[in-house]
PDB file of N, CA and C in Angstrom:
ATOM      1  N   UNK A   1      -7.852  54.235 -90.268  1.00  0.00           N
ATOM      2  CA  UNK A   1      -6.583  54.931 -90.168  1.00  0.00           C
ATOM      3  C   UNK A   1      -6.078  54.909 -88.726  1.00  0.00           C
ATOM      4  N   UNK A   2      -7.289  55.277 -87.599  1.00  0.00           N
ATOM      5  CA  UNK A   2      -6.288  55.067 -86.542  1.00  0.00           C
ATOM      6  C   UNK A   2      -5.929  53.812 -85.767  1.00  0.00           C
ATOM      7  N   UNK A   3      -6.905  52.725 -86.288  1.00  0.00           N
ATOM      8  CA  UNK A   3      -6.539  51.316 -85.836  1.00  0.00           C
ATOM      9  C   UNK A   3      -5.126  51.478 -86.318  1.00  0.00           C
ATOM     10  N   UNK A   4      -4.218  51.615 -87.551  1.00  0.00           N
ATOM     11  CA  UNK A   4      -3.285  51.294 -88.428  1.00  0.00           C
ATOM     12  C   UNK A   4      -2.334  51.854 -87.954  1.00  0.00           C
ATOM     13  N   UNK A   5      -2.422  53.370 -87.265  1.00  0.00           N
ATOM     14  CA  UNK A   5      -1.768  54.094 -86.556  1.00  0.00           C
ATOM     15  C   UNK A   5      -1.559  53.558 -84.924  1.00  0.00           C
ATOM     16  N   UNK A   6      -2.464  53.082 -84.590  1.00  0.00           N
ATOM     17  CA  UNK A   6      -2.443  52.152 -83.580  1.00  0.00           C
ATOM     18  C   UNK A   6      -1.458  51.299 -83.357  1.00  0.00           C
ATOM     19  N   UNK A   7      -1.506  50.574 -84.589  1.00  0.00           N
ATOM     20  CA  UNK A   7      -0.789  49.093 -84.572  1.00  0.00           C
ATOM     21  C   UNK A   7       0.555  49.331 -85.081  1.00  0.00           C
ATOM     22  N   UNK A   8       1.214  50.739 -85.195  1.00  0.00           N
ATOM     23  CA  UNK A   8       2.613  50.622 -85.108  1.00  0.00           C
ATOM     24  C   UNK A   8       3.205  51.450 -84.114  1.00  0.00           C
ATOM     25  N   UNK A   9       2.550  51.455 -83.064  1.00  0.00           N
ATOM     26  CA  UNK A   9       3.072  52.340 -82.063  1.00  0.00           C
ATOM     27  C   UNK A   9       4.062  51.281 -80.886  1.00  0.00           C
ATOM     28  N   UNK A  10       4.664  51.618 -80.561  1.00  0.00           N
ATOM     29  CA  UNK A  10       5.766  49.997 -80.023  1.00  0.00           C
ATOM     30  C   UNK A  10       4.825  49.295 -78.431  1.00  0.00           C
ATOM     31  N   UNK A  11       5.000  48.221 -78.568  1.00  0.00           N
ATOM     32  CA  UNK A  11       4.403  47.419 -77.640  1.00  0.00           C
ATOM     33  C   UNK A  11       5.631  46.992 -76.344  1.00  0.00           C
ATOM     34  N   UNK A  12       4.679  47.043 -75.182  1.00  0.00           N
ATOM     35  CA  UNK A  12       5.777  46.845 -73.948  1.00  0.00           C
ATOM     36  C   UNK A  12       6.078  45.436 -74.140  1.00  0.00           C
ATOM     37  N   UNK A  13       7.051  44.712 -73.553  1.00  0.00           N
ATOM     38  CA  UNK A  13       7.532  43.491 -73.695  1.00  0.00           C
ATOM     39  C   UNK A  13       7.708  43.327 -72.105  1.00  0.00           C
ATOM     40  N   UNK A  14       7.247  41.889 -71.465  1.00  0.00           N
ATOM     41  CA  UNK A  14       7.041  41.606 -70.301  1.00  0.00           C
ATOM     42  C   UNK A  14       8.567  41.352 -70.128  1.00  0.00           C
ATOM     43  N   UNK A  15       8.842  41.639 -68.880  1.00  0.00           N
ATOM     44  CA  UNK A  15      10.862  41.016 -68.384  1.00  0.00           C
ATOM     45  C   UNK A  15      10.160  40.008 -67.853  1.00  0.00           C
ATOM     46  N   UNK A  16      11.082  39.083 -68.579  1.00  0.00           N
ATOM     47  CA  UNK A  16      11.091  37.280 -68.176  1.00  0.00           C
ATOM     48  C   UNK A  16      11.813  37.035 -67.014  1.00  0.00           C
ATOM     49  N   UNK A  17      13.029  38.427 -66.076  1.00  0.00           N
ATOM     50  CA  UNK A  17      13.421  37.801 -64.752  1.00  0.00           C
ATOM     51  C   UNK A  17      12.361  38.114 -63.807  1.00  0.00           C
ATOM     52  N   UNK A  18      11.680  38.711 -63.943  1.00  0.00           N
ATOM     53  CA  UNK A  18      10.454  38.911 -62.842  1.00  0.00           C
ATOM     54  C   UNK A  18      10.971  40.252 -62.271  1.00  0.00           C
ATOM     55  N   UNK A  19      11.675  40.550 -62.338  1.00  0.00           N
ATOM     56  CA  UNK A  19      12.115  41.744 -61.038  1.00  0.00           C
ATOM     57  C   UNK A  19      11.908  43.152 -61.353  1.00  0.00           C
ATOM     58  N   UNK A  20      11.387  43.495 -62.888  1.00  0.00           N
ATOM     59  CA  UNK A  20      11.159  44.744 -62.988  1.00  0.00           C
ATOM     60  C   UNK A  20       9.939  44.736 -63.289  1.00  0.00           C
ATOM     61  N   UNK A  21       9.552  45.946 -63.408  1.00  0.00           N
ATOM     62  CA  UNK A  21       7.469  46.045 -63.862  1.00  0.00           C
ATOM     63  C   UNK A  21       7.677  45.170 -65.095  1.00  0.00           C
ATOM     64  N   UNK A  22       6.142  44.501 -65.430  1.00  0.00           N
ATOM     65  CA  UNK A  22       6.297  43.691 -66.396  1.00  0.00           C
ATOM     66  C   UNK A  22       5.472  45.139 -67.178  1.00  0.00           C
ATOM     67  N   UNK A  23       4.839  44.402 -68.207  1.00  0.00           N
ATOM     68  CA  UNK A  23       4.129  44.964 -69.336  1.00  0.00           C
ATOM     69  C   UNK A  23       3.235  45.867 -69.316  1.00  0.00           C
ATOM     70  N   UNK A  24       2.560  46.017 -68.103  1.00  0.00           N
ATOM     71  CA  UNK A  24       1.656  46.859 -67.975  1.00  0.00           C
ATOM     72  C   UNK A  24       2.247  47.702 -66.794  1.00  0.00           C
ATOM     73  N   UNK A  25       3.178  47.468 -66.252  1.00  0.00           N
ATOM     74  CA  UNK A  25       4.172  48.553 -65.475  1.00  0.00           C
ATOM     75  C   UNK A  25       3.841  48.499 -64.059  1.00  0.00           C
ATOM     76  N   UNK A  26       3.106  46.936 -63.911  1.00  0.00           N
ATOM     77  CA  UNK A  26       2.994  46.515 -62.807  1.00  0.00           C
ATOM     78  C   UNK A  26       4.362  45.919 -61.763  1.00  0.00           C
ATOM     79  N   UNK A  27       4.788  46.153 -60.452  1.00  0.00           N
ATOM     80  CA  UNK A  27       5.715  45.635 -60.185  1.00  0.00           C
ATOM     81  C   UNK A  27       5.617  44.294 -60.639  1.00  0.00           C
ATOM     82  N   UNK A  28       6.994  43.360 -60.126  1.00  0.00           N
ATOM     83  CA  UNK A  28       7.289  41.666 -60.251  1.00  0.00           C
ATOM     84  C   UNK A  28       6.113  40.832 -59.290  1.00  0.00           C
ATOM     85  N   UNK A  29       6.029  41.532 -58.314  1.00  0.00           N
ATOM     86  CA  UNK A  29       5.578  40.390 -57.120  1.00  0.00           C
ATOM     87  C   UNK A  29       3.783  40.439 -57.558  1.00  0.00           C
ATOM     88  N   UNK A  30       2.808  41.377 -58.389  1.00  0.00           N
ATOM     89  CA  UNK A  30       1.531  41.157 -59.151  1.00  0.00           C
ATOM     90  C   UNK A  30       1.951  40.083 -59.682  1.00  0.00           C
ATOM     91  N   UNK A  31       2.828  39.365 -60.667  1.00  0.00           N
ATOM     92  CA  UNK A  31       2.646  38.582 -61.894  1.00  0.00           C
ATOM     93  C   UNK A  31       2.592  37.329 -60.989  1.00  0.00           C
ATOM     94  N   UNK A  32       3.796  37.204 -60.116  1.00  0.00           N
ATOM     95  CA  UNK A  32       4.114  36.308 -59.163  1.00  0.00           C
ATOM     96  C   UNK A  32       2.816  35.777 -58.350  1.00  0.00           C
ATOM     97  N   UNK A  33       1.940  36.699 -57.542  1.00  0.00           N
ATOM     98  CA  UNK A  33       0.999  36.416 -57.127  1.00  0.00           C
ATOM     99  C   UNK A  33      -0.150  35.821 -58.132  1.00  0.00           C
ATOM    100  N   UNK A  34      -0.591  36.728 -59.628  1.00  0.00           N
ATOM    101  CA  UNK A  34      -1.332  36.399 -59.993  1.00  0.00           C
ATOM    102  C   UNK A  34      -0.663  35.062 -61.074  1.00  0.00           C
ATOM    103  N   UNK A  35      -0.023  34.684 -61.186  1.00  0.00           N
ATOM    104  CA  UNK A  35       0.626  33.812 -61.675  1.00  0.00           C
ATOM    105  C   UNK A  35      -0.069  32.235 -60.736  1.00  0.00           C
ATOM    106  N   UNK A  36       0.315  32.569 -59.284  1.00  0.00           N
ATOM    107  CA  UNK A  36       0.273  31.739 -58.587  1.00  0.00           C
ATOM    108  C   UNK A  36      -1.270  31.531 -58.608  1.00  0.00           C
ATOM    109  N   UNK A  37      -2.149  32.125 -58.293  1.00  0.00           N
ATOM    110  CA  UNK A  37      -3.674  32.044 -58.589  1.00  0.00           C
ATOM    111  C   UNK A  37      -3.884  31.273 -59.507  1.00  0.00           C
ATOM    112  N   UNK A  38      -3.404  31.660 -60.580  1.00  0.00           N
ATOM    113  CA  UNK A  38      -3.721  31.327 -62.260  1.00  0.00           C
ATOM    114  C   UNK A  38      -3.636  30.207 -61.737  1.00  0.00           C
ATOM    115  N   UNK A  39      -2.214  29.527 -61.068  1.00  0.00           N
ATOM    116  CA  UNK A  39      -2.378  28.003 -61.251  1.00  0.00           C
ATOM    117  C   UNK A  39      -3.084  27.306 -59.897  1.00  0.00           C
ATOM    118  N   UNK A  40      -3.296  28.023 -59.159  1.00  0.00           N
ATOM    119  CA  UNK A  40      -4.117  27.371 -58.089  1.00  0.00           C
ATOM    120  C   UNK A  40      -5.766  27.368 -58.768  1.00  0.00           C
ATOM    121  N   UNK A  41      -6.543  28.042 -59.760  1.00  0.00           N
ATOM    122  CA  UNK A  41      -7.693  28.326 -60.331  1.00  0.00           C
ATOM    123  C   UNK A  41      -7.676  26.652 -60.654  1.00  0.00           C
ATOM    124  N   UNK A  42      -6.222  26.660 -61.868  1.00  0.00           N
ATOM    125  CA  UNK A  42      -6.770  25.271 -62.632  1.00  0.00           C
ATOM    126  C   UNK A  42      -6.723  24.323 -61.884  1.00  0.00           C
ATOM    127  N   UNK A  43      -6.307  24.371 -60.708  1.00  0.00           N
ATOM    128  CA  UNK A  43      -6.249  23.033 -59.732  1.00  0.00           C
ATOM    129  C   UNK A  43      -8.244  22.792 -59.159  1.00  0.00           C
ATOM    130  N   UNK A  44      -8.430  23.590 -59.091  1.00  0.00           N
ATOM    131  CA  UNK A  44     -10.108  23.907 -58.876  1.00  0.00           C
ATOM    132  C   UNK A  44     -10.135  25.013 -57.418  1.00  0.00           C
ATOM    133  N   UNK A  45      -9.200  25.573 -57.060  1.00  0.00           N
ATOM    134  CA  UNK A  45      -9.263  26.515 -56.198  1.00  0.00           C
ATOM    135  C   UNK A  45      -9.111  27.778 -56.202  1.00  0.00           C
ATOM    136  N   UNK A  46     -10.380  28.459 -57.160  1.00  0.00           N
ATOM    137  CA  UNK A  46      -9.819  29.478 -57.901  1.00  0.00           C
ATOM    138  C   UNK A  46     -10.364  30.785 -56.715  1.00  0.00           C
ATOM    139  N   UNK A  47      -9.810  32.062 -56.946  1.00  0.00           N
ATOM    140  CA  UNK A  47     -10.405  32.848 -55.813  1.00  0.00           C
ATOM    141  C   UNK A  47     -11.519  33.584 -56.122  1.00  0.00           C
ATOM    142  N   UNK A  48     -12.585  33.646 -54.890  1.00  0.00           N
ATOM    143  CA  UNK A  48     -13.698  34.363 -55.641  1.00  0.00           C
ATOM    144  C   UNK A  48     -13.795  35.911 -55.862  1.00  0.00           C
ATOM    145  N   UNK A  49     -14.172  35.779 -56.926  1.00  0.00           N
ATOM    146  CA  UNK A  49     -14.637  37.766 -57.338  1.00  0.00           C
ATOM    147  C   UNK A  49     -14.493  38.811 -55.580  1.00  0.00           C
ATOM    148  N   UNK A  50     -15.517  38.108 -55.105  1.00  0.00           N
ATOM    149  CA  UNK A  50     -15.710  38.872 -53.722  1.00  0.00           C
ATOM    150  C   UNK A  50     -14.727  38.797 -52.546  1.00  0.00           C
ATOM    151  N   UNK A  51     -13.321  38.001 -52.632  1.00  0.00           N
ATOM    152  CA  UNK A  51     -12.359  37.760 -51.845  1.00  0.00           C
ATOM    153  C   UNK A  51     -11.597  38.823 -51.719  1.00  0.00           C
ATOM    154  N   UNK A  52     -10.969  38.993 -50.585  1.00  0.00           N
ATOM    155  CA  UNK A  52      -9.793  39.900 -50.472  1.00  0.00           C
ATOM    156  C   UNK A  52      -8.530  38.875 -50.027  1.00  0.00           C
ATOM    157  N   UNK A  53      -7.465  39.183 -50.733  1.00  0.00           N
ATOM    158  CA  UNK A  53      -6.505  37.750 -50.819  1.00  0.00           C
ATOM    159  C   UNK A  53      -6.406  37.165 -49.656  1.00  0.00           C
ATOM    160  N   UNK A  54      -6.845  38.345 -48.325  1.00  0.00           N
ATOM    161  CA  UNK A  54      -6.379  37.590 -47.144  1.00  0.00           C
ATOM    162  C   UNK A  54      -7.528  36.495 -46.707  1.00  0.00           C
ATOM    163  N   UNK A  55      -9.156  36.673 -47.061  1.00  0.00           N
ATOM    164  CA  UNK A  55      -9.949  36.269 -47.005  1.00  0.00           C
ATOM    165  C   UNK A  55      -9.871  34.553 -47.794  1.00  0.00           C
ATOM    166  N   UNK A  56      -9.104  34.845 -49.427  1.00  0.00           N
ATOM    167  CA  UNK A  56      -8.651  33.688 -49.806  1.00  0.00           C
ATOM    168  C   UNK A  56      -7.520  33.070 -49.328  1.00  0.00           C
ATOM    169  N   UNK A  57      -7.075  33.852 -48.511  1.00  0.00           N
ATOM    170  CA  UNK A  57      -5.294  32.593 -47.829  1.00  0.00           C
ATOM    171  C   UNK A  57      -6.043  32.341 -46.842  1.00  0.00           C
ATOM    172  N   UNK A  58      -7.289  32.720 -45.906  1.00  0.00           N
ATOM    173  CA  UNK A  58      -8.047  32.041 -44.732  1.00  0.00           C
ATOM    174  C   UNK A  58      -8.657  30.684 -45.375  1.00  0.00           C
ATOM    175  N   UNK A  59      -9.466  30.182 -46.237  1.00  0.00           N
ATOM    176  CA  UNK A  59      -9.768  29.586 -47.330  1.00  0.00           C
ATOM    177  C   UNK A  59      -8.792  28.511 -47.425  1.00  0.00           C
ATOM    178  N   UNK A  60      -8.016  28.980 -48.133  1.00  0.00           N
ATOM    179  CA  UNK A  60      -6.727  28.183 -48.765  1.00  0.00           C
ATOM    180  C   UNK A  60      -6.373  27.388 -47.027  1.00  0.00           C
ATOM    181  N   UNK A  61      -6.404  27.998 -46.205  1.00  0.00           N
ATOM    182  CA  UNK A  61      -5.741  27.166 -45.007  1.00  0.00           C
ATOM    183  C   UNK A  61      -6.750  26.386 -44.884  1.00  0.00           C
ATOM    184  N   UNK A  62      -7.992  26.855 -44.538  1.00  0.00           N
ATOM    185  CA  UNK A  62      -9.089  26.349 -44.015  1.00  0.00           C
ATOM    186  C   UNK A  62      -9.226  24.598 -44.662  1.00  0.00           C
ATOM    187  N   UNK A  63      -8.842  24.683 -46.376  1.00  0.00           N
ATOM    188  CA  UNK A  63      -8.808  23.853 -47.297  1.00  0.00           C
ATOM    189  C   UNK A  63      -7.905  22.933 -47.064  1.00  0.00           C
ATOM    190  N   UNK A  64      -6.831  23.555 -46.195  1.00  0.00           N
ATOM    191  CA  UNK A  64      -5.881  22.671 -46.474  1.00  0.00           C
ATOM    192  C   UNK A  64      -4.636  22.736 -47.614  1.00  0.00           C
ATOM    193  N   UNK A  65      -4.649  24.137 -48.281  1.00  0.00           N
ATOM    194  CA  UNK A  65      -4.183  24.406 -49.709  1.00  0.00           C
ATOM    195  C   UNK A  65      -2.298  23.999 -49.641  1.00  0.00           C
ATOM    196  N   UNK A  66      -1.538  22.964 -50.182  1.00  0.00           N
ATOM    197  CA  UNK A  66      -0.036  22.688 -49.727  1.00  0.00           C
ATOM    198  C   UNK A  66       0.449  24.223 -49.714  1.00  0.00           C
ATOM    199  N   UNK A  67       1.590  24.019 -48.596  1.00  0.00           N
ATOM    200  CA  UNK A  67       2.555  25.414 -48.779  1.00  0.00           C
ATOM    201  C   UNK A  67       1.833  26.629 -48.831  1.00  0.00           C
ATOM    202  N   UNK A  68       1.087  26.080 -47.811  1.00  0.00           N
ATOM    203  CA  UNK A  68      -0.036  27.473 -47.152  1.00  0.00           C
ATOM    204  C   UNK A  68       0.952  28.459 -46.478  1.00  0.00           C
ATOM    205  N   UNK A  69       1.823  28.523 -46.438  1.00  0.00           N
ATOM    206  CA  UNK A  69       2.941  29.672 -45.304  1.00  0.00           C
ATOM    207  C   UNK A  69       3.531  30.035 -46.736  1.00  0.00           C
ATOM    208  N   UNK A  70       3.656  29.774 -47.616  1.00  0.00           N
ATOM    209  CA  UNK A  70       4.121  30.125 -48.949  1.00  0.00           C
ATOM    210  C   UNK A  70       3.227  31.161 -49.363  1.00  0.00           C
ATOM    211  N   UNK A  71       2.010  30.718 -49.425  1.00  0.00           N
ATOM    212  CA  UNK A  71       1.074  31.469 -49.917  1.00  0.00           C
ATOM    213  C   UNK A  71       0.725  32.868 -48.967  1.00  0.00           C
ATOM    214  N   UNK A  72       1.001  32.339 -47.880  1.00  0.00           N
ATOM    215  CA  UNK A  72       0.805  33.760 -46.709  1.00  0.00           C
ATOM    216  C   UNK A  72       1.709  34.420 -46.934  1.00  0.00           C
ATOM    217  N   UNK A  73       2.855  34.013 -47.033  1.00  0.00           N
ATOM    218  CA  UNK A  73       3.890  35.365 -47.046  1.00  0.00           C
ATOM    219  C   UNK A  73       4.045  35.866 -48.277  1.00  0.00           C
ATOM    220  N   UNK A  74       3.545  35.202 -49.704  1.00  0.00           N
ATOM    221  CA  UNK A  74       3.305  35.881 -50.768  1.00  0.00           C
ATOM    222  C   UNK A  74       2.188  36.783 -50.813  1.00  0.00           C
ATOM    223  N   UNK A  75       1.304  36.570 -50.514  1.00  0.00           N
ATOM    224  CA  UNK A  75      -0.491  37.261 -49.836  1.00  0.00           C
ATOM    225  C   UNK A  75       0.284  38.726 -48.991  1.00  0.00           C
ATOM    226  N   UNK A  76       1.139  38.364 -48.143  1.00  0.00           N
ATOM    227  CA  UNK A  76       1.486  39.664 -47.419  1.00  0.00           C
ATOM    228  C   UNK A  76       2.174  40.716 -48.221  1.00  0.00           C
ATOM    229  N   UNK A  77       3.069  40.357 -48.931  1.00  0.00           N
ATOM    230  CA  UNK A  77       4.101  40.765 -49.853  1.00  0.00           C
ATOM    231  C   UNK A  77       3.367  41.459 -51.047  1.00  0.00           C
ATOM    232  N   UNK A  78       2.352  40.900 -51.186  1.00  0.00           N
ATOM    233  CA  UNK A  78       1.132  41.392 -52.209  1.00  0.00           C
ATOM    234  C   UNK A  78       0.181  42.509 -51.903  1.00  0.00           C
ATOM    235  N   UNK A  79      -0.276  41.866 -50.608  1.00  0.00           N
ATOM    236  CA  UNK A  79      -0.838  43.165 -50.205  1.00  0.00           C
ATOM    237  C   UNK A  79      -0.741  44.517 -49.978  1.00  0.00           C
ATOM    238  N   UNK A  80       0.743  44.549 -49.532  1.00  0.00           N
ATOM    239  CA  UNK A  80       1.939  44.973 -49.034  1.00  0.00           C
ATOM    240  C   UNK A  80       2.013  46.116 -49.859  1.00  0.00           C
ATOM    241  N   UNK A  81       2.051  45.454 -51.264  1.00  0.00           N
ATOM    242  CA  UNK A  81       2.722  46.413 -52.432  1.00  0.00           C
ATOM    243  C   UNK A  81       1.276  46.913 -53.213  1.00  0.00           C
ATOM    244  N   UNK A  82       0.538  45.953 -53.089  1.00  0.00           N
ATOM    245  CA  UNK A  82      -0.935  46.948 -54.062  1.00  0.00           C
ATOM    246  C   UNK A  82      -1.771  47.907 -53.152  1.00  0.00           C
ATOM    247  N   UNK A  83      -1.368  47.538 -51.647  1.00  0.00           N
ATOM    248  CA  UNK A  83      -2.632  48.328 -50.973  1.00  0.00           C
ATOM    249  C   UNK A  83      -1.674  49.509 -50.157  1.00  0.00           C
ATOM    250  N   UNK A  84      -0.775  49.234 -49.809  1.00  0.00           N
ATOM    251  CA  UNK A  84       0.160  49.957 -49.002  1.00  0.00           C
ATOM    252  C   UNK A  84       1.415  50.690 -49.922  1.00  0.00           C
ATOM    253  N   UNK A  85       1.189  50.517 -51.299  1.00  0.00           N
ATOM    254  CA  UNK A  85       2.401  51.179 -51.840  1.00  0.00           C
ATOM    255  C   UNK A  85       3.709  50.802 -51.596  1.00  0.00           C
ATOM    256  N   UNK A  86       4.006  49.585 -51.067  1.00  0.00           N
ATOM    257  CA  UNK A  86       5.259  49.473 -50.659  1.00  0.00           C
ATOM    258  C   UNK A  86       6.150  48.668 -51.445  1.00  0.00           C
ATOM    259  N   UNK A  87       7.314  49.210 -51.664  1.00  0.00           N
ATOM    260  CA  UNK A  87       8.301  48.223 -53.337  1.00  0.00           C
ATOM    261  C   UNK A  87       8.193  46.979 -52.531  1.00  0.00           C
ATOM    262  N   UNK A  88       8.173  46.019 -53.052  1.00  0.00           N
ATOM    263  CA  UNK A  88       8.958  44.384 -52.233  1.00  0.00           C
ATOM    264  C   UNK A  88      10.141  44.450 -53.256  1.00  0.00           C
ATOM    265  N   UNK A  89      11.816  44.537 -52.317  1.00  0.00           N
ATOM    266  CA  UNK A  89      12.681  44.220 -53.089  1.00  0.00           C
ATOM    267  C   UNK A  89      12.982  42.958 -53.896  1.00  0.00           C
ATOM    268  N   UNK A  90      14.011  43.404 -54.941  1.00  0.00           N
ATOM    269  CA  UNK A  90      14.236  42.362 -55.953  1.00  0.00           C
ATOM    270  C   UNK A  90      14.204  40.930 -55.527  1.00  0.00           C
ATOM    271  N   UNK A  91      15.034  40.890 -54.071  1.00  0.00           N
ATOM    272  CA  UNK A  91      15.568  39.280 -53.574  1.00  0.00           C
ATOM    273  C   UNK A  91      14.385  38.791 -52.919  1.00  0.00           C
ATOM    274  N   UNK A  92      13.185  39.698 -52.732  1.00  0.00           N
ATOM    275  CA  UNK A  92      12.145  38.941 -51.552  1.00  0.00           C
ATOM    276  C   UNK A  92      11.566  38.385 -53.052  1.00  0.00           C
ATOM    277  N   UNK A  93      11.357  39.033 -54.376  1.00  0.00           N
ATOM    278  CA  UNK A  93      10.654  38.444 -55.319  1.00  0.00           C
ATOM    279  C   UNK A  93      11.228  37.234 -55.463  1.00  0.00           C
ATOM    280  N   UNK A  94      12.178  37.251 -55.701  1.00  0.00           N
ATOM    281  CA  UNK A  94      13.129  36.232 -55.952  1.00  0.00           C
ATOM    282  C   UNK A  94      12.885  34.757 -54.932  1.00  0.00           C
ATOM    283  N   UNK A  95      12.926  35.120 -54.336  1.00  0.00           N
ATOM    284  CA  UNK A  95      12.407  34.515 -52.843  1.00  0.00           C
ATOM    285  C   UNK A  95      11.228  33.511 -53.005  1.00  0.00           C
ATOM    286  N   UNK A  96      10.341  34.633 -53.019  1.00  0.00           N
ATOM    287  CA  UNK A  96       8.408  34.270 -53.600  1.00  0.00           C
ATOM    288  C   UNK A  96       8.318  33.402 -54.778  1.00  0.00           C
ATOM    289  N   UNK A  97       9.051  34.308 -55.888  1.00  0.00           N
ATOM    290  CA  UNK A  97       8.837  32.941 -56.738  1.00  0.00           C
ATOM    291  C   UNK A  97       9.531  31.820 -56.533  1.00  0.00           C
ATOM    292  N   UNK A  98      10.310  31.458 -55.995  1.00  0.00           N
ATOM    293  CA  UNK A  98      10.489  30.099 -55.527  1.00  0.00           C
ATOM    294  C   UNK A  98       9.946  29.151 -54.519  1.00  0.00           C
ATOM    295  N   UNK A  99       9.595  29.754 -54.066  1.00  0.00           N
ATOM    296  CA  UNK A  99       8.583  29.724 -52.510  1.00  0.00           C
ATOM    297  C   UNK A  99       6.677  29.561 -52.992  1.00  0.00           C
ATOM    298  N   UNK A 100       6.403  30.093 -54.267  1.00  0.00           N
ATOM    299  CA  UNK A 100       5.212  29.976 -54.794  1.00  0.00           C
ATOM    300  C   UNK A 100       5.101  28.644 -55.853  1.00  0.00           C
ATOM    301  N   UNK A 101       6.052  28.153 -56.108  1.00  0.00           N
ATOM    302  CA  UNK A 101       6.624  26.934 -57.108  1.00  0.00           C
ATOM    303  C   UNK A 101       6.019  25.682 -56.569  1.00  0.00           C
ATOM    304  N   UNK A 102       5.901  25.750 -55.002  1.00  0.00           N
ATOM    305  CA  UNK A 102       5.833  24.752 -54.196  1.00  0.00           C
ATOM    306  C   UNK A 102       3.756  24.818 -53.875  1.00  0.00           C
ATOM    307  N   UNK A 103       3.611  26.042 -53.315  1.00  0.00           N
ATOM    308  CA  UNK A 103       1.891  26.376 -53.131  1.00  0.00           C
ATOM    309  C   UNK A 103       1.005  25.489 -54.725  1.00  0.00           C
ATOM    310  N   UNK A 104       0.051  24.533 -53.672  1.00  0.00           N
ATOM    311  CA  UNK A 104      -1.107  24.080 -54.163  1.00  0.00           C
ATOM    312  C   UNK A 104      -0.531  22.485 -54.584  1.00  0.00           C
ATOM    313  N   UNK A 105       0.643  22.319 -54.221  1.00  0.00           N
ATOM    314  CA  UNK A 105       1.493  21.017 -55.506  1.00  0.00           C
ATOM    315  C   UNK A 105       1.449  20.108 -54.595  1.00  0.00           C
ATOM    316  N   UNK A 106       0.182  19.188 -54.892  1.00  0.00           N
ATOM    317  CA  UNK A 106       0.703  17.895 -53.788  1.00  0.00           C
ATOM    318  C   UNK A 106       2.595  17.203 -53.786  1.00  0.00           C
ATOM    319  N   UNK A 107       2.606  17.066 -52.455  1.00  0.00           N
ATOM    320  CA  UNK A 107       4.210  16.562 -52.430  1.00  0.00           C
ATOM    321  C   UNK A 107       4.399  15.354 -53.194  1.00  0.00           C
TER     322      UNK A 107
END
Protein backbone atom coordinates (compact mmCIF):
# COMPACT_ATOMS: atom_id res chain seq x y z
CA UNK A 1 0.00 0.00 0.00
CA UNK A 2 2.58 2.49 0.63
CA UNK A 3 4.86 1.68 -2.33
CA UNK A 4 1.33 2.46 -4.39
CA UNK A 5 0.83 5.53 -2.39
CA UNK A 6 4.27 6.32 -3.18
CA UNK A 7 4.05 6.05 -6.78
CA UNK A 8 1.36 8.65 -7.22
CA UNK A 9 2.73 11.35 -5.41
CA UNK A 10 4.02 13.92 -8.35
CA UNK A 11 7.61 13.66 -9.46
CA UNK A 12 10.03 16.79 -9.95
CA UNK A 13 10.83 17.28 -13.62
CA UNK A 14 14.48 18.48 -14.38
CA UNK A 15 14.38 22.30 -16.38
CA UNK A 16 16.05 21.54 -19.65
CA UNK A 17 17.34 25.51 -19.71
CA UNK A 18 19.73 24.82 -16.98
CA UNK A 19 19.10 27.96 -15.03
CA UNK A 20 16.76 26.90 -12.35
CA UNK A 21 17.29 24.02 -9.61
CA UNK A 22 16.92 20.93 -11.52
CA UNK A 23 15.15 17.89 -9.92
CA UNK A 24 16.56 17.45 -6.85
CA UNK A 25 16.54 21.32 -6.16
CA UNK A 26 20.02 21.52 -6.85
CA UNK A 27 21.12 24.89 -8.44
CA UNK A 28 22.03 24.88 -12.61
CA UNK A 29 25.79 25.19 -12.31
CA UNK A 30 25.84 21.19 -10.06
CA UNK A 31 24.32 19.58 -13.31
CA UNK A 32 26.69 21.70 -15.47
CA UNK A 33 29.69 20.70 -13.49
CA UNK A 34 28.61 17.22 -12.90
CA UNK A 35 27.51 16.88 -16.37
CA UNK A 36 30.94 17.94 -17.41
CA UNK A 37 32.69 15.13 -15.24
CA UNK A 38 30.21 12.62 -16.50
CA UNK A 39 31.78 13.29 -19.81
CA UNK A 40 35.30 13.79 -18.94
CA UNK A 41 34.87 10.05 -16.80
CA UNK A 42 33.99 8.44 -20.28
CA UNK A 43 36.93 9.98 -21.92
CA UNK A 44 39.05 7.92 -19.14
CA UNK A 45 39.57 10.93 -16.83
CA UNK A 46 37.25 10.31 -14.34
CA UNK A 47 37.67 12.13 -10.79
CA UNK A 48 38.72 10.24 -7.87
CA UNK A 49 36.39 9.47 -4.81
CA UNK A 50 39.19 11.23 -2.69
CA UNK A 51 39.52 14.53 -4.92
CA UNK A 52 38.42 17.87 -4.08
CA UNK A 53 37.52 19.46 -7.57
CA UNK A 54 40.34 21.78 -7.10
CA UNK A 55 42.72 18.87 -6.48
CA UNK A 56 41.07 17.36 -9.82
CA UNK A 57 41.46 20.73 -12.03
CA UNK A 58 45.38 20.47 -10.60
CA UNK A 59 45.27 16.90 -12.34
CA UNK A 60 43.33 17.85 -15.28
CA UNK A 61 46.18 20.61 -15.94
CA UNK A 62 48.89 18.53 -14.84
CA UNK A 63 47.32 16.00 -17.71
CA UNK A 64 47.07 18.32 -19.99
CA UNK A 65 43.03 18.07 -19.91
CA UNK A 66 41.78 20.61 -23.39
CA UNK A 67 40.10 23.87 -22.14
CA UNK A 68 41.69 23.56 -18.83
CA UNK A 69 40.73 27.51 -18.05
CA UNK A 70 37.18 26.25 -18.90
CA UNK A 71 37.31 23.80 -16.45
CA UNK A 72 38.91 26.23 -13.77
CA UNK A 73 36.48 28.74 -13.95
CA UNK A 74 33.69 26.16 -13.91
CA UNK A 75 35.62 24.34 -10.72
CA UNK A 76 35.48 27.97 -9.18
CA UNK A 77 31.90 28.70 -9.95
CA UNK A 78 31.24 25.24 -8.40
CA UNK A 79 32.95 25.54 -5.57
CA UNK A 80 31.74 28.81 -5.15
CA UNK A 81 28.14 27.70 -4.92
CA UNK A 82 28.40 24.16 -2.99
CA UNK A 83 30.98 25.21 -0.42
CA UNK A 84 30.45 28.94 -0.02
CA UNK A 85 26.69 29.18 -0.57
CA UNK A 86 26.97 31.52 -3.20
CA UNK A 87 24.01 31.75 -6.23
CA UNK A 88 26.20 31.82 -9.63
CA UNK A 89 23.84 33.98 -11.73
CA UNK A 90 21.71 32.83 -14.60
CA UNK A 91 24.23 34.40 -17.45
CA UNK A 92 27.56 33.04 -15.71
CA UNK A 93 25.60 29.48 -16.10
CA UNK A 94 24.89 30.28 -19.31
CA UNK A 95 28.36 31.18 -19.86
CA UNK A 96 29.79 27.71 -18.27
CA UNK A 97 27.76 25.71 -20.19
CA UNK A 98 29.12 26.86 -23.20
CA UNK A 99 32.50 27.22 -22.05
CA UNK A 100 32.25 23.40 -20.62
CA UNK A 101 31.12 22.15 -24.33
CA UNK A 102 34.67 22.75 -25.28
CA UNK A 103 36.66 20.97 -21.79
CA UNK A 104 38.30 17.48 -22.49
CA UNK A 105 37.35 17.69 -26.62
CA UNK A 106 40.39 17.29 -28.59
CA UNK A 107 40.34 20.32 -31.19
Amino acid sequence: VVVFALRKLPRRRTVRSGLRRGWRGEPAIFHVYHKTLDRLAARGFARRPEETPHEYLARARKQGVAAADALAHLTECYAEARYGDIEVPSEVVLQLRAEAASIGRDS
